[in-house]
Structures are given as C-alpha cells and as structure tokens.
Protein backbone atom coordinates (compact mmCIF):
# COMPACT_ATOMS: atom_id res chain seq x y z
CA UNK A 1 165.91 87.33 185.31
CA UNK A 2 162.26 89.09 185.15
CA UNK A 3 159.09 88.47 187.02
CA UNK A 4 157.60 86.19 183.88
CA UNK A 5 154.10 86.40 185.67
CA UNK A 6 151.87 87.94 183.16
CA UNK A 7 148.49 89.70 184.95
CA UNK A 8 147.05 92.03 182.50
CA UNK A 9 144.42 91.33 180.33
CA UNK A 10 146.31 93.48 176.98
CA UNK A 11 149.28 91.29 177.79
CA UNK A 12 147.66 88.07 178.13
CA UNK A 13 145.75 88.35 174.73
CA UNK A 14 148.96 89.30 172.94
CA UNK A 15 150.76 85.74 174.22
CA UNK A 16 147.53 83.94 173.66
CA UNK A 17 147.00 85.45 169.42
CA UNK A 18 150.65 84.84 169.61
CA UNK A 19 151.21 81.28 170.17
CA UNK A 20 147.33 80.71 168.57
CA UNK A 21 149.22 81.70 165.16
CA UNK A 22 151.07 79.64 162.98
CA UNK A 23 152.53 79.34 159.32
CA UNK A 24 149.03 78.67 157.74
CA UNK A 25 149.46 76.15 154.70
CA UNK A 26 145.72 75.13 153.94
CA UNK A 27 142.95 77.71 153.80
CA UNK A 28 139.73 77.84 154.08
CA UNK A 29 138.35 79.68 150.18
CA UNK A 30 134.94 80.45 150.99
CA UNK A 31 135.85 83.15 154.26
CA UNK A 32 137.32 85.93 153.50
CA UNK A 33 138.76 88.67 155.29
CA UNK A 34 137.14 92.07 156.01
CA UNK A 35 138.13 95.86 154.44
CA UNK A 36 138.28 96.55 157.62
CA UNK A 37 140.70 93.99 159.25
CA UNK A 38 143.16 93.90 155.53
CA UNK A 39 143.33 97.90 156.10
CA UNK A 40 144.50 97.32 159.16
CA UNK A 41 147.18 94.44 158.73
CA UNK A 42 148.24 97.09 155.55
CA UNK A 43 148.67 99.93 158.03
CA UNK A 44 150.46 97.89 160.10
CA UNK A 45 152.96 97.09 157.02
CA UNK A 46 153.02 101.02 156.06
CA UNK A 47 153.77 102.08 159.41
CA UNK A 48 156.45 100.04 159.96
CA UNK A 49 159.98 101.18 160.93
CA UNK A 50 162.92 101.29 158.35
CA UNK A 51 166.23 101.83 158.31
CA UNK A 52 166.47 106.11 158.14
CA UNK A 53 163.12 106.05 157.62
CA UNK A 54 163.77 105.23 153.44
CA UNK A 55 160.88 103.46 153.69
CA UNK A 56 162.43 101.01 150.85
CA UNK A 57 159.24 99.01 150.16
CA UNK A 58 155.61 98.31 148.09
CA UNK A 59 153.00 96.24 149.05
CA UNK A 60 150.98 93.98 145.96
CA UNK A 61 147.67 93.12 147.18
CA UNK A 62 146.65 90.67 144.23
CA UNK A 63 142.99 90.27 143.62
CA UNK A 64 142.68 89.22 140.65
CA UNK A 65 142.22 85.42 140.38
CA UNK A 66 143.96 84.45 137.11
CA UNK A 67 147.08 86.76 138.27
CA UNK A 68 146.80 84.44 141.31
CA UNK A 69 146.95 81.62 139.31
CA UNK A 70 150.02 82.47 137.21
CA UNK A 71 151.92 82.98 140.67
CA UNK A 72 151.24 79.39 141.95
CA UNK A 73 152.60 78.00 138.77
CA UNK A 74 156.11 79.60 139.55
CA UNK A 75 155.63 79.75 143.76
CA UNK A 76 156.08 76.04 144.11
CA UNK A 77 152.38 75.16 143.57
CA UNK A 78 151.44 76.79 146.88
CA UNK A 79 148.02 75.87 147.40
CA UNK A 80 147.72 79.23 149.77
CA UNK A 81 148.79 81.29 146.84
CA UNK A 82 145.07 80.90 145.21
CA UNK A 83 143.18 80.00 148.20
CA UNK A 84 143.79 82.65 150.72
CA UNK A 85 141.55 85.26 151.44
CA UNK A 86 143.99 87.71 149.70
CA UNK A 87 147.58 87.65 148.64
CA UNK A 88 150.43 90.22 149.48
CA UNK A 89 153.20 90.27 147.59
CA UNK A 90 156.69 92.54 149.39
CA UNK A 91 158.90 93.86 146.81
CA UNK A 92 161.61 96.01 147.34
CA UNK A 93 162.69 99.43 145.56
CA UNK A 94 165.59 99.01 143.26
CA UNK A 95 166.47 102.70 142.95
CA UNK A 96 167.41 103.32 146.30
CA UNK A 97 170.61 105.21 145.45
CA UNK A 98 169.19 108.06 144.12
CA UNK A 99 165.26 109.18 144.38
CA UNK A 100 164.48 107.61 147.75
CA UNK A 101 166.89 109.64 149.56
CA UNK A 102 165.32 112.83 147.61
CA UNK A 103 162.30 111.76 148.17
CA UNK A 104 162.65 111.02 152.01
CA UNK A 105 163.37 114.93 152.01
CA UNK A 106 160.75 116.09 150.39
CA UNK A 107 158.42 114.02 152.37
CA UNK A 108 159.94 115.03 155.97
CA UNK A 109 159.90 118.43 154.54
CA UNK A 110 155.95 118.30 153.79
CA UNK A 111 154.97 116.57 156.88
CA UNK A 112 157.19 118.14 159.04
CA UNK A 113 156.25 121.95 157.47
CA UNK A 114 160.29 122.63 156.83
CA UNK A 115 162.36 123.84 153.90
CA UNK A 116 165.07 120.80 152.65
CA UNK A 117 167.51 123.57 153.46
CA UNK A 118 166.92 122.60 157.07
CA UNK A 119 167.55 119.16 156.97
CA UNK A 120 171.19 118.96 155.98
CA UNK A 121 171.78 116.62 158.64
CA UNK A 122 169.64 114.56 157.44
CA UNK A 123 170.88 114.68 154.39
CA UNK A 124 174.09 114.06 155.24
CA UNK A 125 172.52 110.87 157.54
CA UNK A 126 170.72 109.42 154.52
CA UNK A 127 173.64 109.89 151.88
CA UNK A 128 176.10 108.26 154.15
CA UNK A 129 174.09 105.34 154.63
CA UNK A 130 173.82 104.58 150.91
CA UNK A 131 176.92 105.12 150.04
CA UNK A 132 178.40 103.16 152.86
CA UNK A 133 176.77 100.29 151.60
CA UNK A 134 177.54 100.99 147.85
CA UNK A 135 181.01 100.72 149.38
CA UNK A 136 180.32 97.88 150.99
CA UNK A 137 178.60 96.17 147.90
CA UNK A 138 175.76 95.07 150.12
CA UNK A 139 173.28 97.76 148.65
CA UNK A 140 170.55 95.31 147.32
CA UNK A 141 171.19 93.33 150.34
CA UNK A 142 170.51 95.73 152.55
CA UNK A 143 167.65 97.42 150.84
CA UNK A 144 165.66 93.51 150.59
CA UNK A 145 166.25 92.78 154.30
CA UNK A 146 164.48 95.89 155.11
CA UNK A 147 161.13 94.37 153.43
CA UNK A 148 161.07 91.71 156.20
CA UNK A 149 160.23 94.60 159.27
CA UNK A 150 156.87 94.93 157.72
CA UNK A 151 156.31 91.29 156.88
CA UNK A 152 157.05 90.87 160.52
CA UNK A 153 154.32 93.56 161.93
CA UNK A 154 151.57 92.18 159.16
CA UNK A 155 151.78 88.66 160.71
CA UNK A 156 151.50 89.84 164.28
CA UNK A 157 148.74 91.87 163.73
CA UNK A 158 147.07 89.09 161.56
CA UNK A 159 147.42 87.14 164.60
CA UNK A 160 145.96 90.00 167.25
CA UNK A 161 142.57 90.39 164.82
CA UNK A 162 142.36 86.42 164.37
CA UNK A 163 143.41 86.70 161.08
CA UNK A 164 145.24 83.65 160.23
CA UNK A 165 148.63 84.61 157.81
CA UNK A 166 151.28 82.05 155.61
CA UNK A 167 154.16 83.52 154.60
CA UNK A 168 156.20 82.37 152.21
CA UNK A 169 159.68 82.60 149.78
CA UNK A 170 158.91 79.28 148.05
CA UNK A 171 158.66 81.07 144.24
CA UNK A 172 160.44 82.10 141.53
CA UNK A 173 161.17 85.78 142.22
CA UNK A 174 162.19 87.26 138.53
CA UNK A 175 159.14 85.03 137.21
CA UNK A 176 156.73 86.76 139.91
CA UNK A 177 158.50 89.76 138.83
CA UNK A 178 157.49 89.56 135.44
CA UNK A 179 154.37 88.61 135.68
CA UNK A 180 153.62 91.57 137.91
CA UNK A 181 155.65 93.99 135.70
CA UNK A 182 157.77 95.16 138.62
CA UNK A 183 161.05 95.93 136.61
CA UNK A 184 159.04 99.18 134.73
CA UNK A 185 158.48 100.07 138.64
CA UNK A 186 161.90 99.70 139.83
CA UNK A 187 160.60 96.78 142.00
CA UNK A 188 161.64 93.44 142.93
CA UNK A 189 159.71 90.53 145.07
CA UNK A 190 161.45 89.38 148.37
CA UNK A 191 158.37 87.36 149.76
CA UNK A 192 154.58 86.94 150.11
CA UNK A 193 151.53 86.71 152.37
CA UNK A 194 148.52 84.70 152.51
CA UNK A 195 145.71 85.85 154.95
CA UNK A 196 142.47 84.45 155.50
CA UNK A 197 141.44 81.63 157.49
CA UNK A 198 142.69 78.18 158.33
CA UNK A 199 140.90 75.23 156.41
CA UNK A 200 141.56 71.89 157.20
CA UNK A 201 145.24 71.63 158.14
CA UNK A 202 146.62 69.32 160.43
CA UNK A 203 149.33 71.61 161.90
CA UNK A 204 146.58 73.92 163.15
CA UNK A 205 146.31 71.62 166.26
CA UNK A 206 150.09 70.45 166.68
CA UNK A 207 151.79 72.28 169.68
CA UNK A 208 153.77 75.04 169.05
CA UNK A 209 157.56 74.36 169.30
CA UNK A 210 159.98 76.53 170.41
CA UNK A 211 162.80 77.14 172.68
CA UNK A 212 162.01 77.91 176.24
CA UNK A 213 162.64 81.63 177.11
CA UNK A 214 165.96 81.30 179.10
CA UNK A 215 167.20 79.41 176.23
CA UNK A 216 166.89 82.42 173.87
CA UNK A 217 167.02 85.15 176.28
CA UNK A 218 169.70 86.23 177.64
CA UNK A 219 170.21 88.81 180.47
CA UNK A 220 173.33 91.39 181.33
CA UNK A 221 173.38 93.80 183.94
C-alpha cells in the first residue's frame, strides 16, 4: 500500500484534468482550438515512446471540411468527425521491415553526431525485433498497437490544457484509407481523434466510473 494523500498542487491538477476528461461525443463547432494548444497535443504524439524507438507512426490532421465529410460517411456517422475543432487521424507504417530500421540509423546517427558503423548493436537490436515478429507472424500486429502510445499521450495532454478529446475506431479503415490515399504512403489508419470543446452532451456531467484503485492496483514487495 502507498500514502494515497495527494498535497501538491502539479499533482492535484493532473487528477483533477484527469477525471474532468471524458470520451467527448458532441462538440461544440463554433470554438476551436488554438495553434498553440494543437502544437502541443501534436508534440505530445511525436514525442512519444515506441518500441526501439521505430517510431512506426503518422499523424493526419484533416482540415479540410469536405475531406471531413467523406470520413463521417464511412466512420459510423460520427457526429465528432465534422464537428470537432480538428480531426487526427493515426495510421501506421506498412514498410516496417525494411526502411524504418535504416532509417532509425540514419536518424540516431544525425542526432546523435555518429557514423552507422558505430551502432551495430543497434542494429543488431532493431533487426532482431523485426524479424522476431516476421517469425512470429504478428508484424502488422505489432507495428498497429504501437500507434495507440501516442493516442494515449494526445488525450492526456488534451485533458491537462482543457482541451476536450473523442477518440474513436468506429470507421471503415481501408475506406478512410482510400480516401486519404494512404496506400501510395505505405500507411494504414488504426484510429482517430476529435479535439475541441464539449457541446451539449449529457455524459459531460455523469460521474466518472471506474474501479477503485485497490481493485486495479496491485502491490508486491
């Protein structure tokens, strides 16, 4: 067991944004989000953590309102799809295999001002992780899962600048796919966001439910 008294201020506004958010259904379509606040919630989503740092991912941000449209015809006739503030679509790389591992070299090589003659382990790292799961035939799999760590970090930091977020899987994917042309990319959708703020929606003041913390945490020393 831990001391579940919580003092500081930075602690207390995390639990409060926390259980203040929810799966926003209804928006509001005349407030819109800041540059400021959607750079953020993007950075958020770039700087996320992947598996061997692959980095496996691309973000749509779809502005343009008869794109929009299209989607909600094949994403259930989510109202949120056209009514949000803006609309983030997670897709996942398809070509994994190959040019992400070469190009997670290069890139560590850049940043990290080394020759990819140095990084052999890491070579040897990111090569044996795709071809264990090209072994394991969970490739795909494993690449798509990875697109849900940044979903993750974009809703909680939605909810720390009072940005309300609604994400969703209720769509098509290979219709979303073509109508954003993602197969010439070597991309597939996994899921999308909706951020902007809450309109009239009835869940907005139902009590949060969930499982009290001893129920889902679990302790062993």
């Amino acid at each position: 067991m831990i001391n579940k008294t919580i003092t500081t201020e930075k602690n207390q506004e995390i639990i409060k944004a926390l259980n203040w958010r929810y799966a926003v259904k209804i928006f509001d379509k005349n407030k819109k989000v800041s540059d400021e606040d959607l750079y953020t919630i993007l950075e958020s989503a770039r700087l996320s953590p992947s598996s061997s740092g692959i980095e496996m991912w691309k973000f749509i941000v779809v502005d343009n309102p008869e794109v929009r449209t299209k989607l909600r015809e094949v994403g259930d006739n989510q109202p949120k799809i056209t009514d949000a503030s803006h609309l983030i679509v997670l897709t996942y790389r398809t070509d994994t295999e190959k040019s992400l591992v070469k190009e997670r070299l290069e890139r560590t090589a850049k940043i990290q001002n080394q020759s990819i003659e140095t990084l052999g382990g890491l070579k040897a790292i990111l090569e044996g992780g795709v071809a264990k799961h090209i072994k394991q035939e969970d490739l795909e799999y494993w690449v798509k899962a990875q697109a849900y760590i940044p979903l993750g970090m974009m809703i909680e930091t939605s909810a720390l600048l009072g940005v309300d977020a609604g994400p969703m899987e209720g769509f098509e994917p290979g219709k979303v796919d073509k109508i954003l042309g993602l197969k010439e990319k070597n991309l597939k959708s996994v899921t999308m966001l909706a951020l902007g703020y809450r309109g009239e929606d009835p869940a907005s003041t139902r009590p949060k439910v969930r499982r009290e913390f001893d129920e889902v945490i679990e302790f062993i020393k």
